[in-house]
Protein backbone atom coordinates (compact mmCIF):
# COMPACT_ATOMS: atom_id res chain seq x y z
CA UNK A 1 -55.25 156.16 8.98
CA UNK A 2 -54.84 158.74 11.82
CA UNK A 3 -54.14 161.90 10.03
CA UNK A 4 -51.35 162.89 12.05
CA UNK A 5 -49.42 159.65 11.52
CA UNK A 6 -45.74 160.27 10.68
CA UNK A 7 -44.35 157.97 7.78
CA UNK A 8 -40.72 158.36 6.54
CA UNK A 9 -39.47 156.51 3.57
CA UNK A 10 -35.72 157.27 2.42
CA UNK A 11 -35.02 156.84 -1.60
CA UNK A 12 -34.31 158.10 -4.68
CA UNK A 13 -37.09 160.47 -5.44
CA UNK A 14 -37.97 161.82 -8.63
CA UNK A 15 -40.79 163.84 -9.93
CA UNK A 16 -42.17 166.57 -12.17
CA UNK A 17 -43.37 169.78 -11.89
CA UNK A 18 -44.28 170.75 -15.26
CA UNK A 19 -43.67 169.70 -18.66
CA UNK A 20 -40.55 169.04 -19.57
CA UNK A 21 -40.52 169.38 -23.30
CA UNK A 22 -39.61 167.19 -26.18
CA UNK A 23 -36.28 167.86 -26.07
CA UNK A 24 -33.72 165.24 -25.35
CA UNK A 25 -32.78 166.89 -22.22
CA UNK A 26 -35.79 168.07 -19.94
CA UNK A 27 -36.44 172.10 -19.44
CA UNK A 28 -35.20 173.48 -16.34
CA UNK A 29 -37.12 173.34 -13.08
CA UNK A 30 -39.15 170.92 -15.02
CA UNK A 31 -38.55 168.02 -12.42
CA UNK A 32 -37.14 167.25 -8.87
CA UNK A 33 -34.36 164.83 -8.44
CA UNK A 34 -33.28 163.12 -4.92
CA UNK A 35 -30.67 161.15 -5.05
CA UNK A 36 -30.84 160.37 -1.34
CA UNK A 37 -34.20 161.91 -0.60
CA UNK A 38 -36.74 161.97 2.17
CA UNK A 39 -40.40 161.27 1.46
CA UNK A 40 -42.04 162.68 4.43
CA UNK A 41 -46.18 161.35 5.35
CA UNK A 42 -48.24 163.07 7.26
CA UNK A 43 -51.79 160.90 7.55
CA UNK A 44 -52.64 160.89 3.94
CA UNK A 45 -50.51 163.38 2.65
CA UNK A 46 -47.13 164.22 2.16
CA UNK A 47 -46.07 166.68 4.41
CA UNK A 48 -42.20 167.11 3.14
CA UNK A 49 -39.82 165.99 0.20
CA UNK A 50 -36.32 166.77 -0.11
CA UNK A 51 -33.08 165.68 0.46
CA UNK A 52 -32.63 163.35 2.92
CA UNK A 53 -29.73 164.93 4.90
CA UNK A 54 -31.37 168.73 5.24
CA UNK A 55 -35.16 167.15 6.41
CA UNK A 56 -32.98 164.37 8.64
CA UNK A 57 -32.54 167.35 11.47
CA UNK A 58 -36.19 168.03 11.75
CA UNK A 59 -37.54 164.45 11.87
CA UNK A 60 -38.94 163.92 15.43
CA UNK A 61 -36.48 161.88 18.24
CA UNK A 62 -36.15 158.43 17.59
CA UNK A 63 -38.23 158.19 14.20
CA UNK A 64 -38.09 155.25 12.07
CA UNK A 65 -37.08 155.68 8.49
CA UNK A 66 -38.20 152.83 5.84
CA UNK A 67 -34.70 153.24 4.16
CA UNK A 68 -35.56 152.22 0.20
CA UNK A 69 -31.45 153.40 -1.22
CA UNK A 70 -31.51 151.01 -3.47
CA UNK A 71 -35.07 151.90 -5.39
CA UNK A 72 -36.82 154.83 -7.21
CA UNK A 73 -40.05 156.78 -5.99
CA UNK A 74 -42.25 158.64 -8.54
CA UNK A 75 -45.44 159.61 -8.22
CA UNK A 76 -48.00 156.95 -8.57
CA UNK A 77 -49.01 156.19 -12.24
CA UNK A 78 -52.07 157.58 -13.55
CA UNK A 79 -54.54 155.80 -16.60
CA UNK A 80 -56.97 157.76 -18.28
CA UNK A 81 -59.18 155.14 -20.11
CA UNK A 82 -59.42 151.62 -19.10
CA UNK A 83 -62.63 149.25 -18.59
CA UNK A 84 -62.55 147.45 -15.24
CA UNK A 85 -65.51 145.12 -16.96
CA UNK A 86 -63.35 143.90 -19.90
CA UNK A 87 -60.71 142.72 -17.23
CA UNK A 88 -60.95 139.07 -18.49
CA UNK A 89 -61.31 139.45 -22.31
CA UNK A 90 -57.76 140.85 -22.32
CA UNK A 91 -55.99 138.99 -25.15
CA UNK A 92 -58.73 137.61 -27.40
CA UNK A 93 -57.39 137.04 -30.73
CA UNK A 94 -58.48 138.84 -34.11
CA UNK A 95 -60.77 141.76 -34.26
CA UNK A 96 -60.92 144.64 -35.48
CA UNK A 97 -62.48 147.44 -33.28
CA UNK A 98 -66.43 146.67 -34.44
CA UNK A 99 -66.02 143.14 -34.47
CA UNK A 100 -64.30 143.21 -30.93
CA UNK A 101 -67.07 145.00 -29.52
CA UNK A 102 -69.60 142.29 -31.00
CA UNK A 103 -67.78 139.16 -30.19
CA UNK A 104 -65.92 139.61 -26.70
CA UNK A 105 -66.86 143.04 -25.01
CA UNK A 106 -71.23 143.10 -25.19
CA UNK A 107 -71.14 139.28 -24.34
CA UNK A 108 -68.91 139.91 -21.43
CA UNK A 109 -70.31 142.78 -20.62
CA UNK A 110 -73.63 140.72 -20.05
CA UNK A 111 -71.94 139.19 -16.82
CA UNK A 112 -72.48 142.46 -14.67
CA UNK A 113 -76.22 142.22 -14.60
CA UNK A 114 -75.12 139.93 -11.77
CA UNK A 115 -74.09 141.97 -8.34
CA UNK A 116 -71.67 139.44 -7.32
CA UNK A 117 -69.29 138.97 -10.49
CA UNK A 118 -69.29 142.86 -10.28
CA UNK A 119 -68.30 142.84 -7.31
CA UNK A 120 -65.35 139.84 -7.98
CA UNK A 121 -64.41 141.54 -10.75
CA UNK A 122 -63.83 145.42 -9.16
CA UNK A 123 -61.68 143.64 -6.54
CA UNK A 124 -59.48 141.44 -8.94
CA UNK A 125 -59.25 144.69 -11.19
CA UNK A 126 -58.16 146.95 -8.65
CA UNK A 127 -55.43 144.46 -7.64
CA UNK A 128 -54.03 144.59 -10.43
CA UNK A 129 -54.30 147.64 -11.19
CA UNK A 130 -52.57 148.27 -7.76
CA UNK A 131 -49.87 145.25 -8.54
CA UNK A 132 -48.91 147.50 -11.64
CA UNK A 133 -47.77 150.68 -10.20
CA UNK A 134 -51.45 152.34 -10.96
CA UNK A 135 -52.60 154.39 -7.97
CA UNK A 136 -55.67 156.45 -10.14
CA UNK A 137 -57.63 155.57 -13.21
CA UNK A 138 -60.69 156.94 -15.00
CA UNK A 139 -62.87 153.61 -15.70
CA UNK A 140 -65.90 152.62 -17.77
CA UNK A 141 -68.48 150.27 -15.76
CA UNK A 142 -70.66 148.42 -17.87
CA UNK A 143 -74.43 149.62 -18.58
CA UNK A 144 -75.75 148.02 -15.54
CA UNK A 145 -75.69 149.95 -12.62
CA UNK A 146 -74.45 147.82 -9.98
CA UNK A 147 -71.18 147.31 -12.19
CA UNK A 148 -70.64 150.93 -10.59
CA UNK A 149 -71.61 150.82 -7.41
CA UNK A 150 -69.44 147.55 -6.93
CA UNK A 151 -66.28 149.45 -8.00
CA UNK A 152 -66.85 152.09 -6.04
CA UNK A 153 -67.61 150.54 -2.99
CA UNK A 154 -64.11 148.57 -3.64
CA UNK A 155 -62.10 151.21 -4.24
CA UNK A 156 -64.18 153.33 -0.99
CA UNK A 157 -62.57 150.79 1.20
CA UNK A 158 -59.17 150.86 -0.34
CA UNK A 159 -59.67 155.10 -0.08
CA UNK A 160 -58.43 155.30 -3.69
CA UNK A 161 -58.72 158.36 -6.39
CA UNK A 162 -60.75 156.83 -8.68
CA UNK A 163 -63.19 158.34 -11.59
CA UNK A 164 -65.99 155.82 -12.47
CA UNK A 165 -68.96 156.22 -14.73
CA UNK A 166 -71.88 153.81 -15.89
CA UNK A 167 -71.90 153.31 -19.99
CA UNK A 168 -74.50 155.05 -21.54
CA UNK A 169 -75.87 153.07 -24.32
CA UNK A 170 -79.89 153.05 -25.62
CA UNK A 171 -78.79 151.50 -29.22
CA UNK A 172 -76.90 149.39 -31.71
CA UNK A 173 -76.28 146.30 -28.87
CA UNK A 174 -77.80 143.36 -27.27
CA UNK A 175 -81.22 144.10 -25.20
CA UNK A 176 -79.39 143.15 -22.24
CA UNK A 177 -76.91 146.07 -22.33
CA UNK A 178 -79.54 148.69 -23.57
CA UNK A 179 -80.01 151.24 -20.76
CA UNK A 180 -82.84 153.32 -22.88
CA UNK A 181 -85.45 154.14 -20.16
CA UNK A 182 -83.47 153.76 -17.25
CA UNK A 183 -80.13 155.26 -17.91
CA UNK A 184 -80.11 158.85 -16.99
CA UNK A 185 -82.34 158.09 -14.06
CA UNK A 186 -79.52 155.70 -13.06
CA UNK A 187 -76.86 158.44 -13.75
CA UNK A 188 -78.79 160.61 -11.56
CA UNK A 189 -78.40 158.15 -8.23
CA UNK A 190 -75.05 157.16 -9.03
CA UNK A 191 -73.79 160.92 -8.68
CA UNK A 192 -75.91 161.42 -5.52
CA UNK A 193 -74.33 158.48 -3.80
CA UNK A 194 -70.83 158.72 -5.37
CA UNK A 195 -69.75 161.91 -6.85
CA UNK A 196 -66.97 163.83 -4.55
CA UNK A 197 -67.36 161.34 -1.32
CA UNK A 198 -63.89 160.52 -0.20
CA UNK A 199 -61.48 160.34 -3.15
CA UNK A 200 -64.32 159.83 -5.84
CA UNK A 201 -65.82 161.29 -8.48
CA UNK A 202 -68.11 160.34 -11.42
CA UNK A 203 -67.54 160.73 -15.30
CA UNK A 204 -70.56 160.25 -17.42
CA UNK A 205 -70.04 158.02 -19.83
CA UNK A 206 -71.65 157.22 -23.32
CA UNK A 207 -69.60 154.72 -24.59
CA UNK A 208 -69.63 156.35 -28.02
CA UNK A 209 -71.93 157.86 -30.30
CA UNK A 210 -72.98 155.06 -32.49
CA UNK A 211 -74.42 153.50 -29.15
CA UNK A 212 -76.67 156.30 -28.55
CA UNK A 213 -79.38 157.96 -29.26
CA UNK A 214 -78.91 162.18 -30.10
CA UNK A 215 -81.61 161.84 -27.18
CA UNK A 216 -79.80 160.00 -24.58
CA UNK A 217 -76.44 162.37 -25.46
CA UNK A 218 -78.60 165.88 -24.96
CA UNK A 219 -79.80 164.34 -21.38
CA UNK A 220 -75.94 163.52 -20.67
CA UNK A 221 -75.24 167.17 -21.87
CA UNK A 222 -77.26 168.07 -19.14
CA UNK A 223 -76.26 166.68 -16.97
CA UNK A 224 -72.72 167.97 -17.27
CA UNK A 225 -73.99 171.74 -17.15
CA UNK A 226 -75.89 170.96 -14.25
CA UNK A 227 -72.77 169.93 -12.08
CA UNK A 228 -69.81 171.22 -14.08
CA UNK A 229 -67.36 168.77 -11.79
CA UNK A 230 -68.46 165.88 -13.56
CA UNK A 231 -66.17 164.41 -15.89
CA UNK A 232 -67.01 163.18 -18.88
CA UNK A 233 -65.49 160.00 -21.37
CA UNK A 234 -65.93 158.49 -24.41
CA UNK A 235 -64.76 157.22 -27.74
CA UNK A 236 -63.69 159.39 -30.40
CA UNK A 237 -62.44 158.44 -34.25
CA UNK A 238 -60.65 155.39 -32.74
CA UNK A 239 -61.16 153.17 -36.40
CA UNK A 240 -62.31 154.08 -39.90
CA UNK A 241 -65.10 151.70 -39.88
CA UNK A 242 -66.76 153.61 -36.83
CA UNK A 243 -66.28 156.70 -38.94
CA UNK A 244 -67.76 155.72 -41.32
CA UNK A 245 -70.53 154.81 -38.92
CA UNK A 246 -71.19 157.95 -37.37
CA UNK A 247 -71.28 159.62 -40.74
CA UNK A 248 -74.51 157.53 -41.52
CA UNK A 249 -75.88 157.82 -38.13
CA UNK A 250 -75.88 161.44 -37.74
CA UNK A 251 -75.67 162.92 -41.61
CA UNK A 252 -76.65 166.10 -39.94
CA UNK A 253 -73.28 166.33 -38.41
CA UNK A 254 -70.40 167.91 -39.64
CA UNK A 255 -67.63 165.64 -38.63
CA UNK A 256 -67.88 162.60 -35.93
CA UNK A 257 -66.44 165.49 -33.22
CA UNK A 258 -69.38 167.69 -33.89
CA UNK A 259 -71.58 164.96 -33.29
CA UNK A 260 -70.56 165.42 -28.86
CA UNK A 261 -70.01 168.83 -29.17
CA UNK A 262 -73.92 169.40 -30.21
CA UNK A 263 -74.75 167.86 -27.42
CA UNK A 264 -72.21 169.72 -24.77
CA UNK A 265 -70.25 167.02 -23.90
CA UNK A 266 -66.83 168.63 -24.83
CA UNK A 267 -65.01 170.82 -22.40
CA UNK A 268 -62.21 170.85 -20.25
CA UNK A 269 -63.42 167.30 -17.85
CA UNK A 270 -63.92 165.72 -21.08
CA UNK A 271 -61.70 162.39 -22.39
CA UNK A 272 -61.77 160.84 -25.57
CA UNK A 273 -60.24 157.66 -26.13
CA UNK A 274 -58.09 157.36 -29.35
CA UNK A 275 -58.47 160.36 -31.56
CA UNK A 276 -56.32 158.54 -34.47
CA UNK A 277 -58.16 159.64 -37.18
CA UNK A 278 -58.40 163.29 -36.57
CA UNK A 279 -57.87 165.91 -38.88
CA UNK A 280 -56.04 169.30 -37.51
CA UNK A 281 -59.60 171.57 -37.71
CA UNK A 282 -61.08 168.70 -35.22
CA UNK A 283 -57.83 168.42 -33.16
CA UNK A 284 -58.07 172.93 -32.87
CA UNK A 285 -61.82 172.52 -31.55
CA UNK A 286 -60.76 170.23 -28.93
CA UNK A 287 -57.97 172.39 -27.65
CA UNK A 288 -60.16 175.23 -28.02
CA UNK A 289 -62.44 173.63 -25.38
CA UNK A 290 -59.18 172.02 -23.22
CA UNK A 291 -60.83 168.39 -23.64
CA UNK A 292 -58.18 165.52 -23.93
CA UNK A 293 -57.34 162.68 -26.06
CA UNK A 294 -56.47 159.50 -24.09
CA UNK A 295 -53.48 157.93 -26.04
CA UNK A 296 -54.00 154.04 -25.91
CA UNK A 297 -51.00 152.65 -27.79
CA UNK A 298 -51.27 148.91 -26.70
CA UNK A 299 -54.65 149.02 -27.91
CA UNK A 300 -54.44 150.59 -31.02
CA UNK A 301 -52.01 148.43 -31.99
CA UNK A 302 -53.51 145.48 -30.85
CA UNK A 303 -56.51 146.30 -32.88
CA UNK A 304 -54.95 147.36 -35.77
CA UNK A 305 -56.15 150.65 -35.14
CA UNK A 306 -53.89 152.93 -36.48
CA UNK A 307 -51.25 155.24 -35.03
CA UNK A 308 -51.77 158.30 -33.18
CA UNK A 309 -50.00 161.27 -33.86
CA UNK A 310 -48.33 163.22 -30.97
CA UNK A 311 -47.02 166.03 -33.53
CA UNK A 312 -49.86 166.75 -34.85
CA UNK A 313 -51.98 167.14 -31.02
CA UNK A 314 -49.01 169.13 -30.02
CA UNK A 315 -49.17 171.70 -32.94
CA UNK A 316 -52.58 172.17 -32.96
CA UNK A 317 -52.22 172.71 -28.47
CA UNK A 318 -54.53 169.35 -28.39
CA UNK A 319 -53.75 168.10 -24.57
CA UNK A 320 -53.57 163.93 -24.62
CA UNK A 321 -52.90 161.93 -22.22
CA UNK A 322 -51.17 158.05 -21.58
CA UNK A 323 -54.25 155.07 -20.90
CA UNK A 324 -53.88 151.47 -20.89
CA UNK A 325 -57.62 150.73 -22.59
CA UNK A 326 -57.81 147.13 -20.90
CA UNK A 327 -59.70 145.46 -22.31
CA UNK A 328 -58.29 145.69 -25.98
CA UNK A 329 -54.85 146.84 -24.46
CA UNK A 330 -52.47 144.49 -23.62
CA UNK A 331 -50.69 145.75 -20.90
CA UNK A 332 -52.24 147.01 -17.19
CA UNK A 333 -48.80 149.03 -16.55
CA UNK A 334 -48.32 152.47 -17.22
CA UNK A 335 -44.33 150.89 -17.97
CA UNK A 336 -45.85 148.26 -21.00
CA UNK A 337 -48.01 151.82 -21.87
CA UNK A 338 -45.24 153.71 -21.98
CA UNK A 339 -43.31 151.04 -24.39
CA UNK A 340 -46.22 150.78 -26.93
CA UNK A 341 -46.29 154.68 -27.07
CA UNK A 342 -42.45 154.73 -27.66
CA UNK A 343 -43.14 152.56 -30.57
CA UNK A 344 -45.66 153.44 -32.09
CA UNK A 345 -43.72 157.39 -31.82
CA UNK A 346 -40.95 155.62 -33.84
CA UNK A 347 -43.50 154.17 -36.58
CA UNK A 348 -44.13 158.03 -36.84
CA UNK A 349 -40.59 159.62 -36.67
CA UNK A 350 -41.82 161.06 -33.26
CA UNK A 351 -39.96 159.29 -30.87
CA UNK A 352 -40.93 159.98 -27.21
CA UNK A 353 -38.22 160.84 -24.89
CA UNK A 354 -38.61 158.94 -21.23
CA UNK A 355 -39.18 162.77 -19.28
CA UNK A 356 -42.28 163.04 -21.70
CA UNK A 357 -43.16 159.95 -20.64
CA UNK A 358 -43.18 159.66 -17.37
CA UNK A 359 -44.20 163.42 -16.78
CA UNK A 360 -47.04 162.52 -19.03
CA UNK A 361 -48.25 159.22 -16.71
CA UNK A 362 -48.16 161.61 -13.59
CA UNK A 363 -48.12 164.99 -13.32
CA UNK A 364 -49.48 165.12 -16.94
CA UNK A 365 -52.20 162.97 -16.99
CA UNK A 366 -53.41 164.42 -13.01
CA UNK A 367 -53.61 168.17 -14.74
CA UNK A 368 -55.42 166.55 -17.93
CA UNK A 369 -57.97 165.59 -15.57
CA UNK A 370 -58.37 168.39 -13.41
CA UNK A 371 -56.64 166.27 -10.89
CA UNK A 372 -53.46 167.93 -9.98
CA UNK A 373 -53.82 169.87 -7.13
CA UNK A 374 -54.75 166.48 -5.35
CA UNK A 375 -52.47 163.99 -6.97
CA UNK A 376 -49.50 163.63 -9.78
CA UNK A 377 -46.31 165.31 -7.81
CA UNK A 378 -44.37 164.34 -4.86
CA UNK A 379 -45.23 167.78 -3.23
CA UNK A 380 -46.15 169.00 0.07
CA UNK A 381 -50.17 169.00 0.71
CA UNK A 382 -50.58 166.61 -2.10
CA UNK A 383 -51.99 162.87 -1.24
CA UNK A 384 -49.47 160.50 -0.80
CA UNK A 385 -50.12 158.26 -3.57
CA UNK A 386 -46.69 157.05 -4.88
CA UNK A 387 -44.74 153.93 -6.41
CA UNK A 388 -41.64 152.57 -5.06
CA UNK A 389 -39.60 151.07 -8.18
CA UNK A 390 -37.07 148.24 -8.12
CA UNK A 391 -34.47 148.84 -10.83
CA UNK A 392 -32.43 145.53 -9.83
CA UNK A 393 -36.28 143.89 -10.50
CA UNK A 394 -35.20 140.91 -13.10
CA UNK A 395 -31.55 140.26 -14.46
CA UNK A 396 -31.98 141.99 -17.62
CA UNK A 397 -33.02 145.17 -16.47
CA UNK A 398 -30.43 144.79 -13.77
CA UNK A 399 -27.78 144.68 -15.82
CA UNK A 400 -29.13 147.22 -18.15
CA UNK A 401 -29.27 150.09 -14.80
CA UNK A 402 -25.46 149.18 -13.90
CA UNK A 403 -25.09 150.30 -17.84
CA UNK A 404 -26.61 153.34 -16.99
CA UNK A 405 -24.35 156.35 -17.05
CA UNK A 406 -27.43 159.17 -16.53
CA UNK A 407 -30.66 159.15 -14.99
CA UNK A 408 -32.15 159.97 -18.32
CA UNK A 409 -30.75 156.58 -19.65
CA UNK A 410 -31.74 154.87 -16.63
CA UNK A 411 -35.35 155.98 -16.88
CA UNK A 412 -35.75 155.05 -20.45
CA UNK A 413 -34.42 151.53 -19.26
CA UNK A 414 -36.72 151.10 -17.15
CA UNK A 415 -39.58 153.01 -19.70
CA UNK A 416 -39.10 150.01 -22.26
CA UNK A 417 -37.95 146.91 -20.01
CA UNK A 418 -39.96 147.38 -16.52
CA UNK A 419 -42.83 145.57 -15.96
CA UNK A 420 -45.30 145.12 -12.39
CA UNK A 421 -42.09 142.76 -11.15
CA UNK A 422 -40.50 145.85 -10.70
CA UNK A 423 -43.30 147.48 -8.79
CA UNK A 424 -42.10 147.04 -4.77
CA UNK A 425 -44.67 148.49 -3.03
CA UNK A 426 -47.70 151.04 -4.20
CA UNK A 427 -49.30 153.67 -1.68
CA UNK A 428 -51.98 155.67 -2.33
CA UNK A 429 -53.71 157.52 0.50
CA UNK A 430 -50.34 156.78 2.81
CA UNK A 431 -51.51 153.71 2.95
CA UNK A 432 -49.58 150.45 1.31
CA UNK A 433 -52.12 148.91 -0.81
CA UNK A 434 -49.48 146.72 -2.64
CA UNK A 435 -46.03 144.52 -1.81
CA UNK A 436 -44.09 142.82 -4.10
CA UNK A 437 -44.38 139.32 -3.05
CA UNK A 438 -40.73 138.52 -2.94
């Protein structure tokens, strides 16, 4: 796209700032609301947001305005943890985390030793990821790595934000996934070719202790402290079996956290899927070293995981952030995410208040990941990466809106009965990378 390329979109705008607390009503100067706003592109970038009448006398003769009154624009949705490579094992019935990983993600997994399902695959992901409102995610490959290279070739040519990393793993699965002599080395060349170009970046990524060796987690220490803007994700106390696990893998070890922090792969680029079964002295060493905990609610549930507890991160000053965890979630949108987080808040008595939630899928989830002075806010010099929201998308939630006496009601509506049909267009880079169909 020609950098200079004017773009104007009229709408409702609406985005955050900071965070807006748990209260039922959000802190002031927490958020931006535009009833009749002007989303103003500049190439890639926005270049102005505000209210459509004060920015309409300094739009250039004769402009054309996409005029989108009737729908909502928020910044595009952000997912922390998610597996591109476990795309088509969604929904299989009747694990438990450790039995999952045995009977539908290594034998999946398998398939990208072969270039050309990676490559299907990254493409099929991405549109759907795109179809759901998702404009940014930071994704696990499999071992091999070609899975990587495919997905970020595919999201190169879409000029996407995207964080990829190729699964470290020298232990505990089938030969074919074992990466033991090879998979720093391969590490090495991915960042070379990948890291920063364009939009991307690279986390390293040991899919969790029990696959490797203290070995293969010193080298991926190092190579965090050799380029501190890697990022780095993982698995962390997501089931008590795996617990229990870790305990006999590394007796040496204090607690399962201690077992990444010996090697120096905690600090403030650092994810960790899950964190359920935390106790507060693990959850104060993680906010001590501003690492996050990805919050996958579909997935936990799905698996019979457990539940995690917001109250508890936000006492201790533990950042977390909102993730989808395809393949063992159930739900690609940051909306369905949103839902199962709502829920699984109420199984708690913690129930999560629609500003939380959709501060926490942008603006939240963009600073969580060192992201937010790129993405995560409809500001000025920010990329334009944004979703345009039908609220009149099915019946139901139609007639739920017109019921709508607030905005606050009307984004919880939408927080608990939206879905990708009410996705009308996604941009990321200024560029529309998704339509609604019809």
């Amino acid at each position: 796209m020609n950098p200079t390329t004017d773009t104007f979109i009229r709408a409702e705008l609406i985005s955050f700032a900071r965070d807006p607390g748990d209260g039922d009503t959000p802190e002031p100067g927490s958020f931006e609301h535009y009833g009749d706003g002007l989303l103003w592109l500049k190439g890639q970038h926005i270049h102005a947001v505000g209210h459509f009448n004060e920015l309409l006398p300094s739009l250039p003769e004769n402009s054309d305005v996409l005029d989108y009154r009737d729908k909502l624009i928020m910044p595009g949705f952000i997912d922390t943890h998610v597996h591109y490579v476990q795309l088509d094992i969604i929904a299989s019935y009747g694990r438990q985390l450790l039995d999952w990983l045995n009977d539908y993600t290594f034998p999946e997994e398998c398939r990208f030793a072969n270039h050309a399902h990676a490559e299907a695959l990254s493409n099929a992901f991405l549109d759907e990821m795109l179809r759901a409102g998702t404009t940014t995610a930071q994704v696990f490959g499999s071992s091999h790595p070609g899975s990587v290279d495919a997905f970020f070739s595919a999201c190169q040519k879409r000029q996407l934000r995207m964080l990829v990393g190729k699964v470290l793993m020298d232990r505990n699965a089938p030969e074919g996934l074992l990466d033991g002599t090879t998979g720093i080395a391969d590490n090495e060349r991915l960042i070379e070719d990948w890291h920063g170009k364009q939009r991307l970046g690279y986390s390293v990524t040991p899919r969790f202790a029990p696959t490797s060796t203290k070995t293969q987690m010193d080298a991926a220490g190092a190579l965090l402290r050799n380029d501190p803007s890697l990022w780095l994700q993982t698995h962390l106390a997501e089931n008590s079996g795996e617990l229990d696990w870790v305990a006999e893998l590394f007796p040496g070890s204090r607690d399962y956290l201690a077992v990444y922090e010996e090697a120096g792969l905690v600090g403030p680029r650092s994810t960790f899927a899950h964190g359920i079964h935390l106790d507060n002295d693990m959850r104060k060493r993680l906010a001590g070293r501003g690492a996050n905990i990805a919050f996958c609610p579909s997935s936990n549930l799905f698996l019979g995981s457990g539940l995690f507890d917001r109250e508890a991160a936000n006492e201790t000053g533990m950042a977390f952030t909102y993730a989808s965890d395809i393949g063992a979630g159930t739900d690609l949108s940051g909306f369905g995410t949103l839902k199962a987080a709502y829920q699984v808040g109420q199984l708690r008595g913690q129930p999560l208040t629609a500003w939380q939630g959709f501060y926490g899928l942008t603006k939240g989830n963009a600073r969580a990941l060192s992201l937010d002075s790129h993405i995560g806010q409809l500001a000025p010099t920010l990329e334009a990466d944004f979703v345009v929201i039908d609220p009149q998308a099915t019946s139901l939630l139609k007639r739920r809106i017109n019921h709508c006496t607030t905005l606050g009601e009307r984004l919880f509506a939408l927080m608990m009965l939206a879905d990708d049909r009410a996705i009308y267009e996604t941009w990321a880079g200024g560029i529309c990378q998704h339509h609604r169909d019809n």
